[in-house]
Protein backbone atom coordinates (compact mmCIF):
# COMPACT_ATOMS: atom_id res chain seq x y z
CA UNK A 1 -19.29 59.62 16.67
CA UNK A 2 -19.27 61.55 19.87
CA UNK A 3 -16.04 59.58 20.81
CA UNK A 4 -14.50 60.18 17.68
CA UNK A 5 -15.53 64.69 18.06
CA UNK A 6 -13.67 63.92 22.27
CA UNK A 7 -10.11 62.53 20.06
CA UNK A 8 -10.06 65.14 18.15
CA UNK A 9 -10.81 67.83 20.73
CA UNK A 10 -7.38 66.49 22.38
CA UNK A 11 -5.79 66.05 19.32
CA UNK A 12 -2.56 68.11 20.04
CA UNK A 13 -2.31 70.06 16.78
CA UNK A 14 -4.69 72.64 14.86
CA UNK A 15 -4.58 70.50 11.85
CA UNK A 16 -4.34 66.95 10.90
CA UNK A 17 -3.29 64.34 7.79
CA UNK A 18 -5.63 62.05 6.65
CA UNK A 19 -3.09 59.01 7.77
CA UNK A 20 -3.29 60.46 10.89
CA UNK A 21 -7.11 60.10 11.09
CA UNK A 22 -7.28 57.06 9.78
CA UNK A 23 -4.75 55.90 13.04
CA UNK A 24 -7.13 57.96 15.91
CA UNK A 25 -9.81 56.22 14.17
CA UNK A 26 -9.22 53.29 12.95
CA UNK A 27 -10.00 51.27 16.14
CA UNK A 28 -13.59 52.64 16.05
CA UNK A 29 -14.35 51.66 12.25
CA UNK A 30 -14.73 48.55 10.48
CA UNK A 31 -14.00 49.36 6.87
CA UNK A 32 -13.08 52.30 4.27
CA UNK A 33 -16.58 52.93 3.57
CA UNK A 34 -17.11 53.38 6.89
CA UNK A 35 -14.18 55.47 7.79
CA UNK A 36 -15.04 57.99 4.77
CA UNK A 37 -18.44 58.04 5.60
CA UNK A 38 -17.63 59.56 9.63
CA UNK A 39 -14.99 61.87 8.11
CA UNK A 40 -17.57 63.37 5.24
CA UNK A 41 -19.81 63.85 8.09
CA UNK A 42 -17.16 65.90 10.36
CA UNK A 43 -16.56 67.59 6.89
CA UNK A 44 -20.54 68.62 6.33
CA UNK A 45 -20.74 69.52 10.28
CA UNK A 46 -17.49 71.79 9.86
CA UNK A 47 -15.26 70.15 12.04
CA UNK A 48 -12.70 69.00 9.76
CA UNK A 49 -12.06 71.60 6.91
CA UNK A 50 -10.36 70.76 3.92
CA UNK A 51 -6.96 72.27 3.26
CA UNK A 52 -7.55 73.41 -0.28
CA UNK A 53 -3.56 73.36 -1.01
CA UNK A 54 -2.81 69.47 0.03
CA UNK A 55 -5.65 68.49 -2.18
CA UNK A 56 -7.93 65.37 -2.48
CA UNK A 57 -7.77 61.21 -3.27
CA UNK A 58 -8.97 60.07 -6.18
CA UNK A 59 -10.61 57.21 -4.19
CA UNK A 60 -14.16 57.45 -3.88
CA UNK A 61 -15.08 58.48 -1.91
CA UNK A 62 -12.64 61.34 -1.58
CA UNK A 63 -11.13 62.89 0.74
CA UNK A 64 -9.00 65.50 1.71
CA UNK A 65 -5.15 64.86 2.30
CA UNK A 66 -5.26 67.10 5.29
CA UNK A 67 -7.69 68.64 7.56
CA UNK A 68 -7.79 71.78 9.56
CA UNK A 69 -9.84 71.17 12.57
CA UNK A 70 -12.72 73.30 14.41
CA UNK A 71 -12.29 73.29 18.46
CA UNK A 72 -14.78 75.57 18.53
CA UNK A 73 -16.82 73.60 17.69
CA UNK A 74 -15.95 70.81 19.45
CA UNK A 75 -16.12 72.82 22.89
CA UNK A 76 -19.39 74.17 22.02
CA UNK A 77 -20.62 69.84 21.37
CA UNK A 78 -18.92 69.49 24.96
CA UNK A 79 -20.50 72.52 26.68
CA UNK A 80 -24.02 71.41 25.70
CA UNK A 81 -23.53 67.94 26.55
CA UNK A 82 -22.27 69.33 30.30
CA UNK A 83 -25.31 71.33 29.94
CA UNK A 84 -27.74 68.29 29.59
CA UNK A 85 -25.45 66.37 32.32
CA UNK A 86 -26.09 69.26 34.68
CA UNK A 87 -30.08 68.78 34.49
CA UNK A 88 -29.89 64.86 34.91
CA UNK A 89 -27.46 64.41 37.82
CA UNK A 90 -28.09 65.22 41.68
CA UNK A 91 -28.20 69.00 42.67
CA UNK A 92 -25.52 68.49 45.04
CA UNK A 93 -23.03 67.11 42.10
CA UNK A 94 -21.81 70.36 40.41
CA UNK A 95 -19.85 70.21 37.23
CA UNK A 96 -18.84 73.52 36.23
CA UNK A 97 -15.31 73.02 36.71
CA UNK A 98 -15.15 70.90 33.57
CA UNK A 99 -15.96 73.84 31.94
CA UNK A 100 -12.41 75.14 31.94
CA UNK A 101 -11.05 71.49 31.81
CA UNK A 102 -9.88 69.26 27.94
CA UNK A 103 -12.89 67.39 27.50
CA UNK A 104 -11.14 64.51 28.27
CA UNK A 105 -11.22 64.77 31.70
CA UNK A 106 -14.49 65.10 31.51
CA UNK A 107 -14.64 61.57 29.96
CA UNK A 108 -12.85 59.91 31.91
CA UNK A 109 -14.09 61.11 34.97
CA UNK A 110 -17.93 60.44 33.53
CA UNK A 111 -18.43 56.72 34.79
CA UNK A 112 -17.24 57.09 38.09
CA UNK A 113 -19.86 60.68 38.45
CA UNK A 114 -22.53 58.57 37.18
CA UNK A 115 -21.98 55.92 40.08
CA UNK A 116 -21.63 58.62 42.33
CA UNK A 117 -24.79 60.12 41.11
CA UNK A 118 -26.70 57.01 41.66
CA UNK A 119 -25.26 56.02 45.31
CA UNK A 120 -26.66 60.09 46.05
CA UNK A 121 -30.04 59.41 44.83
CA UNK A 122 -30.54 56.10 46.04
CA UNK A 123 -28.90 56.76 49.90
CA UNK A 124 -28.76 60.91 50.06
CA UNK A 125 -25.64 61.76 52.20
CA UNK A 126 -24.30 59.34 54.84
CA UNK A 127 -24.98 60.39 58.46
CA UNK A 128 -21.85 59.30 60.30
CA UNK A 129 -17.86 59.28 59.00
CA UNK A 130 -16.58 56.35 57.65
CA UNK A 131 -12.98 55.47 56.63
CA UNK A 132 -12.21 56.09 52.91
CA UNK A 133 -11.86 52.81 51.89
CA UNK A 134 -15.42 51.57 53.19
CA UNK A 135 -16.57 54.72 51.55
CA UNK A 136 -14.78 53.95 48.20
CA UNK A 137 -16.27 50.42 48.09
CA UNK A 138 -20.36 52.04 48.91
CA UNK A 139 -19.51 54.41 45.85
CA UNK A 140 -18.09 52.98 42.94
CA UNK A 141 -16.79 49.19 44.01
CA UNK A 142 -13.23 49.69 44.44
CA UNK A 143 -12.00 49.81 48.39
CA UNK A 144 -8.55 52.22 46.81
CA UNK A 145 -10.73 54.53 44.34
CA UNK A 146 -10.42 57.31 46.46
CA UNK A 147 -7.20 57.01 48.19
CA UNK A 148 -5.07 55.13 45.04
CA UNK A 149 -7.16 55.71 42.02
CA UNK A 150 -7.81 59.59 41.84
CA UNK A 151 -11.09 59.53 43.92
CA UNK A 152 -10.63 62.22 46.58
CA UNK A 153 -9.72 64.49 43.32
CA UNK A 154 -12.65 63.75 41.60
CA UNK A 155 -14.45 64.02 44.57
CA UNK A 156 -13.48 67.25 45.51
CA UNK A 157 -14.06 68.30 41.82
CA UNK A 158 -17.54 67.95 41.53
CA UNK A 159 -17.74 69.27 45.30
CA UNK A 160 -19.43 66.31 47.42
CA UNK A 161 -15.62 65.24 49.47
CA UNK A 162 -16.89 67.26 52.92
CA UNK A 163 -20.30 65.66 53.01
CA UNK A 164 -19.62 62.06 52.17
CA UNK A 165 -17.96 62.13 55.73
CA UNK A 166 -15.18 60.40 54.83
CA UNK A 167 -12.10 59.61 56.94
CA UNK A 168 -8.95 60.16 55.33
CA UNK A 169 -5.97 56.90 55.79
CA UNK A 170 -3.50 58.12 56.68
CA UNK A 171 -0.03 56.95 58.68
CA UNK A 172 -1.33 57.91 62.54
CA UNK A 173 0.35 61.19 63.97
CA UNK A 174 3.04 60.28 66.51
CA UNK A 175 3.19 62.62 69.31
CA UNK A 176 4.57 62.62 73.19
CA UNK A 177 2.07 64.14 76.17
CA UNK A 178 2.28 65.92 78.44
CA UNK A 179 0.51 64.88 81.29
CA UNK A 180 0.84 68.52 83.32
CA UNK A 181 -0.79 70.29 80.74
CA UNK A 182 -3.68 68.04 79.47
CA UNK A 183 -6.88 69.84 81.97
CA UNK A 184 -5.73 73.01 80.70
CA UNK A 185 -8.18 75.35 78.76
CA UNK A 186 -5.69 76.85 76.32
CA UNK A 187 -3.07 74.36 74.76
CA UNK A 188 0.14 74.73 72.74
CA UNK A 189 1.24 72.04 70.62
CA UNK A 190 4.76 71.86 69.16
CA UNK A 191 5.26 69.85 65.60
CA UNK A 192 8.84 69.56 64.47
CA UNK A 193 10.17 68.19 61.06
CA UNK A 194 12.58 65.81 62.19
CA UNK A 195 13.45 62.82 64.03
CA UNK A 196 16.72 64.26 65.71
CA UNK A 197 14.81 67.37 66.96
CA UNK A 198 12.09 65.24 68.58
CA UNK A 199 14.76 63.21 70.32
CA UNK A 200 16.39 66.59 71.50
CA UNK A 201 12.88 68.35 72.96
CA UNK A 202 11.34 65.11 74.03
CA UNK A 203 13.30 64.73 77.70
CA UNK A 204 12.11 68.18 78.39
CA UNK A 205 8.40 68.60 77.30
CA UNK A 206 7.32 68.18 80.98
CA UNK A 207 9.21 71.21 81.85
CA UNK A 208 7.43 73.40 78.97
CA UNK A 209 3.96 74.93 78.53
CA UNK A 210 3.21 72.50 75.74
CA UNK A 211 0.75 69.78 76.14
CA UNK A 212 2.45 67.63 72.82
CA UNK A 213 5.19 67.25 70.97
CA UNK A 214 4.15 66.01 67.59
CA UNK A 215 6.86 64.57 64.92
CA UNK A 216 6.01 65.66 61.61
CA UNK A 217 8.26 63.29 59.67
CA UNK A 218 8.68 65.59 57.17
CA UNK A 219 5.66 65.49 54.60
CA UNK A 220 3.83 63.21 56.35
CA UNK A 221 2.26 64.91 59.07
CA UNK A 222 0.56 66.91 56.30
CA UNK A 223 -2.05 64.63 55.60
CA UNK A 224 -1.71 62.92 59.51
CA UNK A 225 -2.59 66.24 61.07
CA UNK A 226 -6.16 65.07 60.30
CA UNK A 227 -6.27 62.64 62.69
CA UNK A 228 -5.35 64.98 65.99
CA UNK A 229 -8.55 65.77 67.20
CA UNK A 230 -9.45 61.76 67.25
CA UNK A 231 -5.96 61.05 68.94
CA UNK A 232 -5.99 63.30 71.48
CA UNK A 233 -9.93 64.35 71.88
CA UNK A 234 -9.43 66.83 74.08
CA UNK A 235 -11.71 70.00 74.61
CA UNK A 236 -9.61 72.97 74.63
CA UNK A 237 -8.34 76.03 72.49
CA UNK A 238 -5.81 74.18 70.94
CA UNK A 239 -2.87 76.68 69.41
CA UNK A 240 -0.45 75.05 67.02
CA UNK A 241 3.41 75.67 66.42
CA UNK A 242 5.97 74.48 63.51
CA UNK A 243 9.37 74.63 63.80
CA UNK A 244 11.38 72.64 60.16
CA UNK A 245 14.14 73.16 58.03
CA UNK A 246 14.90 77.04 56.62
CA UNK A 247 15.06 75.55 53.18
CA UNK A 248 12.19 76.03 50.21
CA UNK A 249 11.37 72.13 51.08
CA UNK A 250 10.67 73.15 54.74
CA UNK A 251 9.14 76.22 54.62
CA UNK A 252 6.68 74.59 52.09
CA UNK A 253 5.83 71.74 54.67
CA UNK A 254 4.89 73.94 56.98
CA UNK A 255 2.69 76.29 53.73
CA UNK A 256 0.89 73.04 53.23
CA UNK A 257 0.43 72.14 56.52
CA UNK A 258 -1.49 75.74 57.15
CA UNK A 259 -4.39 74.67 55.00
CA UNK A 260 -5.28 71.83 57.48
CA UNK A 261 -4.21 73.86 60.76
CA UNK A 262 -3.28 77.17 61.61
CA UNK A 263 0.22 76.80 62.19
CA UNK A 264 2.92 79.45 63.89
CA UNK A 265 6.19 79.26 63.13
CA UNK A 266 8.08 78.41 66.19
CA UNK A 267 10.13 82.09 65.93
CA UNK A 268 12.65 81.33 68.98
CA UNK A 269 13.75 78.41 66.98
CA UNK A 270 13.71 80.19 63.97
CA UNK A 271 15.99 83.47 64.98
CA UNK A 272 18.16 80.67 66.90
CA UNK A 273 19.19 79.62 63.32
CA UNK A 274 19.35 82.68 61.97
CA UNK A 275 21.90 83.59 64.31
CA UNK A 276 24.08 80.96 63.04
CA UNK A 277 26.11 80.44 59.69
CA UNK A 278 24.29 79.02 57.52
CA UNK A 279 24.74 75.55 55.78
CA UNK A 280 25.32 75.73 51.37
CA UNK A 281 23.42 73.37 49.30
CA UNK A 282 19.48 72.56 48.16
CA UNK A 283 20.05 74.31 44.86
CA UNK A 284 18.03 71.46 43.64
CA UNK A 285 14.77 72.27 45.46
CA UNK A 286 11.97 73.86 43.41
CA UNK A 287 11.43 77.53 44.47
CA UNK A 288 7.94 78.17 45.91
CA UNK A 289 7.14 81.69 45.77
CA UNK A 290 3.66 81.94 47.61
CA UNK A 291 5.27 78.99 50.61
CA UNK A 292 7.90 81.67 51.22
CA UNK A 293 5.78 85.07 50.98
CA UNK A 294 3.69 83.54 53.57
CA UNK A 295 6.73 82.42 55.82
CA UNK A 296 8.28 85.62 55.39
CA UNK A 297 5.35 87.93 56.47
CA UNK A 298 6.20 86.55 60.59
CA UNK A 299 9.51 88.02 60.44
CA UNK A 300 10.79 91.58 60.66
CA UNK A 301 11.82 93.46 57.77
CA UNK A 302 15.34 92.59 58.73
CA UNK A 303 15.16 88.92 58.86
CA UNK A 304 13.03 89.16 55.58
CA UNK A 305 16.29 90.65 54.12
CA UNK A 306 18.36 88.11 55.85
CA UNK A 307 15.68 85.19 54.47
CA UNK A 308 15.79 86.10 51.24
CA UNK A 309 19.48 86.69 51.04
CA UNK A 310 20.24 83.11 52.02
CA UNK A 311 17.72 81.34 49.36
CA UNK A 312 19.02 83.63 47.13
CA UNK A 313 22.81 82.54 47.47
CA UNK A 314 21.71 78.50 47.49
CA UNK A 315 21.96 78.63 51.16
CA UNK A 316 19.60 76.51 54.27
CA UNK A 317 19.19 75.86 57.96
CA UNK A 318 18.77 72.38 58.96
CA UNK A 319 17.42 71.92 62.31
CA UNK A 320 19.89 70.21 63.49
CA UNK A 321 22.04 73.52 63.31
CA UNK A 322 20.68 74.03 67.10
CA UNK A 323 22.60 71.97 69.47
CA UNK A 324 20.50 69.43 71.89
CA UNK A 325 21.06 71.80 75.07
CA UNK A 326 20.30 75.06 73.46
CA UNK A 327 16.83 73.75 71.66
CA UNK A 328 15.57 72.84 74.86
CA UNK A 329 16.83 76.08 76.57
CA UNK A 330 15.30 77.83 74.11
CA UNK A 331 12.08 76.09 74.56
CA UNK A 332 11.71 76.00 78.39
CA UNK A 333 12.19 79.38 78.47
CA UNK A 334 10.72 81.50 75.79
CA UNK A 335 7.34 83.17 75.99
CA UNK A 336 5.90 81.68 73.28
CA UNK A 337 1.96 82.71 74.29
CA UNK A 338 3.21 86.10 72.81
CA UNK A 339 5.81 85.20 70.20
């Protein structure tokens, strides 16, 4: 029965036909008797209400043609059942984000949260980081849970992701040295979007203040930032810059890559473009409000103007709008511990 309340709570529309119950239940119920018998109890509990206009069968038992049905009281089934999950489960395993969430979830996320709860009572947290898929296997049996199967969602959900120590797969960061640089106590760090701009910076990074050149490979280096401090464990203050394409794709690289790192826009490169004509096309990319606020807030108001003028009119700067000689110019020589 408590199946048969979760269906309905997703059920898609406020009311339903009696066909259409007999179809979401059906696969739960071996005969008519038994089917009339669940919905006359949903009727006596108040969760299906008749709709006096459509009428009744003359098949007894009746029922109604169609039903109007009570979330309500659906949610309020669901709420105490999260209620008597919340005193059974490990105090570490919080579950009042399902609160806001279709029940479903909820459901579906269930067996997994029980396996999780059992691996936390049983071990308590691990001591040391592991790599996700060793992780995945210790919790629920399935070495791609967490990286293919929704894990690290669920995970983070229900707010035990940081202290399972787990270490994310991802592809590993590629990134050039600088051997000049490496003893130093404050470090700068240059991560570019694309392969053709790497190629361009990478003869000179000796010349620069930067200890690395990192290629970001577009999205990638999202997720692959993880991995810098085990790449290159070096102690130092380590101070991070971005330079990518002005388009809403770039700029929201560079917005996701900020909740990982804190990452400067490389300016010099920036307001190299935006001395430049700029390049038409992208009309197709999604616009991303909040990436662009935050991109925005480095420049002056002018260049905010000029920013928002060229989204605006379906226009972009690729990186590759800076020629080979000038991008390393522009890199030797700028003072970037104050831009």
């Amino acid at each position: 029965m408590q199946y048969i309340k979760s269906l309905l709570s997703t059920f898609t529309k406020k009311t339903i036909s009696l066909s259409d119950l007999e179809k979401l239940i059906k696969p739960w119920v071996q005969s008519y008797d038994e089917f009339s018998q669940t919905i006359l109890q949903l009727e006596n509990e108040h969760i299906l209400e008749m709709i006096k206009s459509k009428g009744r069968t003359t098949r007894a038992p009746s029922l109604a043609f169609h039903y109007r049905i009570n979330k309500s009281l659906l949610v309020e089934d669901f709420h105490k059942e999260l209620q008597r999950y919340r005193n059974i489960l490990h105090p570490s395993i919080t579950i009042d984000e399902y609160y806001r969430k279709d029940p479903s979830i909820w459901k579906n996320d269930l067996p997994m949260i029980k396996k999780i709860d059992h691996y936390l009572k049983r071990y308590s947290f691990p001591n040391e980081p592991v790599p996700a898929p060793e992780r995945s296997v210790e919790l629920v049996g399935d070495e791609k849970w967490i990286t293919d199967g929704g894990g690290k969602e669920l995970l983070e959900r229900i707010g035990v992701f940081n202290t399972l120590q787990i270490i994310p797969v991802a592809e590993p960061l590629m990134f050039a040295v600088n051997p000049t640089k490496v003893s130093e106590t404050t470090q700068l760090h240059l991560i570019v979007e694309n392969k053709t701009t790497y190629q361009g910076l990478l003869p000179v990074l000796k010349e620069t203040s930067f200890s690395t050149l990192v290629f970001g490979s577009g999205k990638k280096v999202i997720s692959s930032i993880e991995q810098f401090s085990m790449q290159y464990p070096v102690e130092a203050h380590h101070c991070f810059y971005y330079f990518g394409d002005i388009d809403r794709e770039g700029i929201s690289i560079w917005h996701s890559l900020t909740t990982k790192i804190p990452a400067i826009p490389a300016l010099p490169f920036y307001r190299a473009c935006l001395a430049k004509e700029p390049a038409v096309g992208k009309e197709y990319q999604k616009e991303r409000a909040k990436s662009v606020e935050a991109f925005l807030r480095f420049f002056t108001a002018e260049e905010q103007s000029q920013l928002k003028a060229l989204f605006a009119n379906d226009q972009y700067y690729p990186q590759e709008i800076i020629k080979k000689r000038e991008l390393q110019q522009i890199w030797r020589k700028s003072n970037w511990k104050t831009t």
